[in-house]
C-alpha atoms as a PDB file:
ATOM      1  CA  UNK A   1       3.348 -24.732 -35.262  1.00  0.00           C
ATOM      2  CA  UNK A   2       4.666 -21.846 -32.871  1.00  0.00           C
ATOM      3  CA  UNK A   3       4.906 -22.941 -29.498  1.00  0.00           C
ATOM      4  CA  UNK A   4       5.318 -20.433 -26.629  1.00  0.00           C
ATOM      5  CA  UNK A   5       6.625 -21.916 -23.279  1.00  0.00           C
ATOM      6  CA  UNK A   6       7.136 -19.577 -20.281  1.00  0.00           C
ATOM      7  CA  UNK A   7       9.154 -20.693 -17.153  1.00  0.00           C
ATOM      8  CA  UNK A   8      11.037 -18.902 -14.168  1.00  0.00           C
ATOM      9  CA  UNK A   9       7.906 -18.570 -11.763  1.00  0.00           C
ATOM     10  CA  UNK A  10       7.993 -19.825  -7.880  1.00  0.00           C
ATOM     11  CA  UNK A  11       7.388 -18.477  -4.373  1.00  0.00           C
ATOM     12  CA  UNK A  12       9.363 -15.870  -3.468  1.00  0.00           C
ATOM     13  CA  UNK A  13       8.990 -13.529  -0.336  1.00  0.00           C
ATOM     14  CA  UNK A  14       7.706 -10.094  -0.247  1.00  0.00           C
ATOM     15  CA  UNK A  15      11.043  -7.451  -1.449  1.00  0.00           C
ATOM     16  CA  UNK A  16      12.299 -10.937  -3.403  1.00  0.00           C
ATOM     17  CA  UNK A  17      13.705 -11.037  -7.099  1.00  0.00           C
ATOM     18  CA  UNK A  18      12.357 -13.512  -9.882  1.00  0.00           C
ATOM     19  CA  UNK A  19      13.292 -13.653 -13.529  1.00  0.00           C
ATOM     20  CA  UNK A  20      10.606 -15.365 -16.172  1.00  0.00           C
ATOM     21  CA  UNK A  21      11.551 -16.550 -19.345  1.00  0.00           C
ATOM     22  CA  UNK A  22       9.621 -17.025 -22.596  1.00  0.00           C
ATOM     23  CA  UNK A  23      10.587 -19.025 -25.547  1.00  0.00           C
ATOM     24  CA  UNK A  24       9.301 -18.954 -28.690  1.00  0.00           C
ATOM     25  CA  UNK A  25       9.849 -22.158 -31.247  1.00  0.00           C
ATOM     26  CA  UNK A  26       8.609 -22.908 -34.988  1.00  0.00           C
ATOM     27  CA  UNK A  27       7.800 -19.628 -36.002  1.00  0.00           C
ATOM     28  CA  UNK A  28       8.678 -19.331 -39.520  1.00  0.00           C
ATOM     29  CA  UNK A  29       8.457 -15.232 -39.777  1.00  0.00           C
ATOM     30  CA  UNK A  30      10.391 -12.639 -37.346  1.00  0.00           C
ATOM     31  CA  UNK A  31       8.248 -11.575 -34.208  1.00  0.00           C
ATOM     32  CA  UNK A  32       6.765  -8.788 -33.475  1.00  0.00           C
ATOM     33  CA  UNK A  33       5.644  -7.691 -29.999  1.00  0.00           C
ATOM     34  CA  UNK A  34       6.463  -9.655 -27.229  1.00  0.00           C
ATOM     35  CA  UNK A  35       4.602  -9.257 -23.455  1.00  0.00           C
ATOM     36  CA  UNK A  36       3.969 -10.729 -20.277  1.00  0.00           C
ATOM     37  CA  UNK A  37       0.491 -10.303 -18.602  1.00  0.00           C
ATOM     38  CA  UNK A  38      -0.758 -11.536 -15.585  1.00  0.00           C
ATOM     39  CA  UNK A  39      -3.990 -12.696 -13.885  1.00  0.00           C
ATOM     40  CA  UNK A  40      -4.739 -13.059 -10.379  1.00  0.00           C
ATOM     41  CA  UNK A  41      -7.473 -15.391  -9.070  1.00  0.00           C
ATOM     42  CA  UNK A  42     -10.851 -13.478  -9.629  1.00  0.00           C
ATOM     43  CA  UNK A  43      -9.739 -11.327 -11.574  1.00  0.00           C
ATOM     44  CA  UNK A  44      -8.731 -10.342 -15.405  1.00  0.00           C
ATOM     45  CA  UNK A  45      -6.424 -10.660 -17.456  1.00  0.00           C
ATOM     46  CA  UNK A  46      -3.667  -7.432 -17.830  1.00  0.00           C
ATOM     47  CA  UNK A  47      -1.099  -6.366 -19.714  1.00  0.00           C
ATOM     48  CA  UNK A  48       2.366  -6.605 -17.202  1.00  0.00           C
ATOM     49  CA  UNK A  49       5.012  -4.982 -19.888  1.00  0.00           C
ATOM     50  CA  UNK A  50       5.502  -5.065 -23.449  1.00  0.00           C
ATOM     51  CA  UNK A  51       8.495  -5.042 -26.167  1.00  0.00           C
ATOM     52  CA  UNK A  52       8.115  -4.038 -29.744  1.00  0.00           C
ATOM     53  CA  UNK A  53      10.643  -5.510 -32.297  1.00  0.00           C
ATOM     54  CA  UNK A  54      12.263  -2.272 -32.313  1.00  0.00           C
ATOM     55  CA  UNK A  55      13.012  -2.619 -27.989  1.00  0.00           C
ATOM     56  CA  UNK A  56      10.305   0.278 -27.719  1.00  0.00           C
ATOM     57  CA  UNK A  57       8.603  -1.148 -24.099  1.00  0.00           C
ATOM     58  CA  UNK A  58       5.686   0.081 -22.278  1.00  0.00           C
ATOM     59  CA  UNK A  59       4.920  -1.349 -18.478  1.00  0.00           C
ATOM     60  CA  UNK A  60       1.792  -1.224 -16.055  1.00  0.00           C
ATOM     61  CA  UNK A  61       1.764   1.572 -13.722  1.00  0.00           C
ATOM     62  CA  UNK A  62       1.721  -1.154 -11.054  1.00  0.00           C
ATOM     63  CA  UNK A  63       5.060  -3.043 -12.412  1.00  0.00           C
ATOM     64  CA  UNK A  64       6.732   0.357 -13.247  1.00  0.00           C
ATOM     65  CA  UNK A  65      10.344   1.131 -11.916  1.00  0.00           C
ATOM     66  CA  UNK A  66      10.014  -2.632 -10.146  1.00  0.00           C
ATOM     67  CA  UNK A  67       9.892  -5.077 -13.573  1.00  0.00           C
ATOM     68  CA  UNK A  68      12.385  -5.018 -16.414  1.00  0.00           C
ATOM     69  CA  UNK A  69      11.480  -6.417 -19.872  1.00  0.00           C
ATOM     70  CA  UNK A  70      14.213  -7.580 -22.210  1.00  0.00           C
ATOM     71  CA  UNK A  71      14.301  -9.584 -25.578  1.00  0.00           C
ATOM     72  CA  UNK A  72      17.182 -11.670 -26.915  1.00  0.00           C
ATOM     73  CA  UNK A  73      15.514 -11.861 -30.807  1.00  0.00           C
ATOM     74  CA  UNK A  74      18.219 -14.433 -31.773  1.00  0.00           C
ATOM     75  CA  UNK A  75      17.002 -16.673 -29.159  1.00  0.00           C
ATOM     76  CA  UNK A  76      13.609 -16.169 -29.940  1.00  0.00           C
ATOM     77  CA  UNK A  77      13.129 -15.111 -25.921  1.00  0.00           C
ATOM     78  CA  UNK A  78      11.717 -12.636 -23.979  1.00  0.00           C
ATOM     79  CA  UNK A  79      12.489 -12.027 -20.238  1.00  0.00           C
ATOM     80  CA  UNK A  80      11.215 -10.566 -17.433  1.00  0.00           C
ATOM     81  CA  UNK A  81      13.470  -9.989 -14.117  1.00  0.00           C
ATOM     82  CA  UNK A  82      11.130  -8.709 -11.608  1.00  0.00           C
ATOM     83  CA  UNK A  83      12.665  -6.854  -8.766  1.00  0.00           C
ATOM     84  CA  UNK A  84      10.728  -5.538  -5.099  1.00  0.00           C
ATOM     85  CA  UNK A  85       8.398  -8.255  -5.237  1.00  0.00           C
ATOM     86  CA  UNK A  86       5.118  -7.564  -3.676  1.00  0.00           C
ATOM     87  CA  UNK A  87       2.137 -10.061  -2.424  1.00  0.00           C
ATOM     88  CA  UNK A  88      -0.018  -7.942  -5.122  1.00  0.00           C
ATOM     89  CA  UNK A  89       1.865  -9.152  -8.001  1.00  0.00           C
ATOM     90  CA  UNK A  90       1.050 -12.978  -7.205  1.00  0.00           C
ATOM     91  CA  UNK A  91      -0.478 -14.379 -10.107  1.00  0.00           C
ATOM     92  CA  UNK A  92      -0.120 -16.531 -13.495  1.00  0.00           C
ATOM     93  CA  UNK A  93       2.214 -14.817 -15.576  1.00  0.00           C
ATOM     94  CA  UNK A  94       1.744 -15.385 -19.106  1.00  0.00           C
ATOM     95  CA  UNK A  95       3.418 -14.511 -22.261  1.00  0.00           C
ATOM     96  CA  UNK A  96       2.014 -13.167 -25.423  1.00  0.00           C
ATOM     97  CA  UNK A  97       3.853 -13.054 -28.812  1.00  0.00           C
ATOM     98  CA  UNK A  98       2.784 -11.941 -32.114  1.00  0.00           C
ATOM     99  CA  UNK A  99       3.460 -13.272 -35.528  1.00  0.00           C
ATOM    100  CA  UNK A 100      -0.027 -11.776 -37.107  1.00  0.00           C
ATOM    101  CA  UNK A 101      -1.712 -13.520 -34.799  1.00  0.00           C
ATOM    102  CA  UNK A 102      -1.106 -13.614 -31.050  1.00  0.00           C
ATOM    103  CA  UNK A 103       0.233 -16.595 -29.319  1.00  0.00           C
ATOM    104  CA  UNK A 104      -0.331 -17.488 -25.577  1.00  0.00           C
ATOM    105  CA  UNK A 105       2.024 -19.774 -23.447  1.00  0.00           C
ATOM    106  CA  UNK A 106       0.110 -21.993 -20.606  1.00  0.00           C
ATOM    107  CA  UNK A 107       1.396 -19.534 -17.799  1.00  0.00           C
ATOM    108  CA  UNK A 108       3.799 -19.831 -14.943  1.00  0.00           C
ATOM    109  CA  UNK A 109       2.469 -19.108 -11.169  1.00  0.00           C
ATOM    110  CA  UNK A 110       4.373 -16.480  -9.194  1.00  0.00           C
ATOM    111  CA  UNK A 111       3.689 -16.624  -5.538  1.00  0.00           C
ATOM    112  CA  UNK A 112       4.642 -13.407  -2.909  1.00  0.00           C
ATOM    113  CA  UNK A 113       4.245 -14.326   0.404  1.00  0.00           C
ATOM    114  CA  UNK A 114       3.848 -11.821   3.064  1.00  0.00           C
END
């Protein structure tokens, strides 16, 4: 059974740095896409940044320039270091793998204070 387990969040202030991990375990077949999204209270869930198997990425205008996201495939992991911290990007970060299907981890609360 795949099991994705994300960790790394905390409070940080405003201009801060954090760095979220995601690992993947019991996946029997390579991954494909790997992504964090986030979702503030009241609000939807959105795409943060994405990494294709081949290290193509694509990032939310908001998160652009500010967030990095990385893979290490023979760790099964994906990162995400993000840098200029605002109060706007507190939320539950989550990350979403696919194998076929998509896979959610349980989420990890990043907190900006002012």
């Amino acid at each position: 059974q795949v099991q994705v387990v994300e960790s790394g969040g905390g409070l940080v202030q405003a201009g801060g740095s954090l760095r979220l991990s995601c690992a993947v375990s019991g996946s029997r077949f390579s991954i494909n896409a790997m992504g964090w999204y986030r979702q503030a209270p009241g609000k939807q869930r959105d795409l943060v940044a994405r990494i294709t198997s081949g290290g193509n990425t694509n990032y939310a205008d908001a998160v652009k320039g500010r967030f990095t996201i990385s893979r290490d495939n023979a760790k099964n992991t994906v990162y995400l270091q993000m840098n200029s911290l605002k109060p706007e990007d507190t939320a539950i970060y989550y990350c979403c793998i696919t194998i076929g299907n998509n896979y959610w981890g349980q989420g990890t609360q990043v907190t900006v204070s002012s």
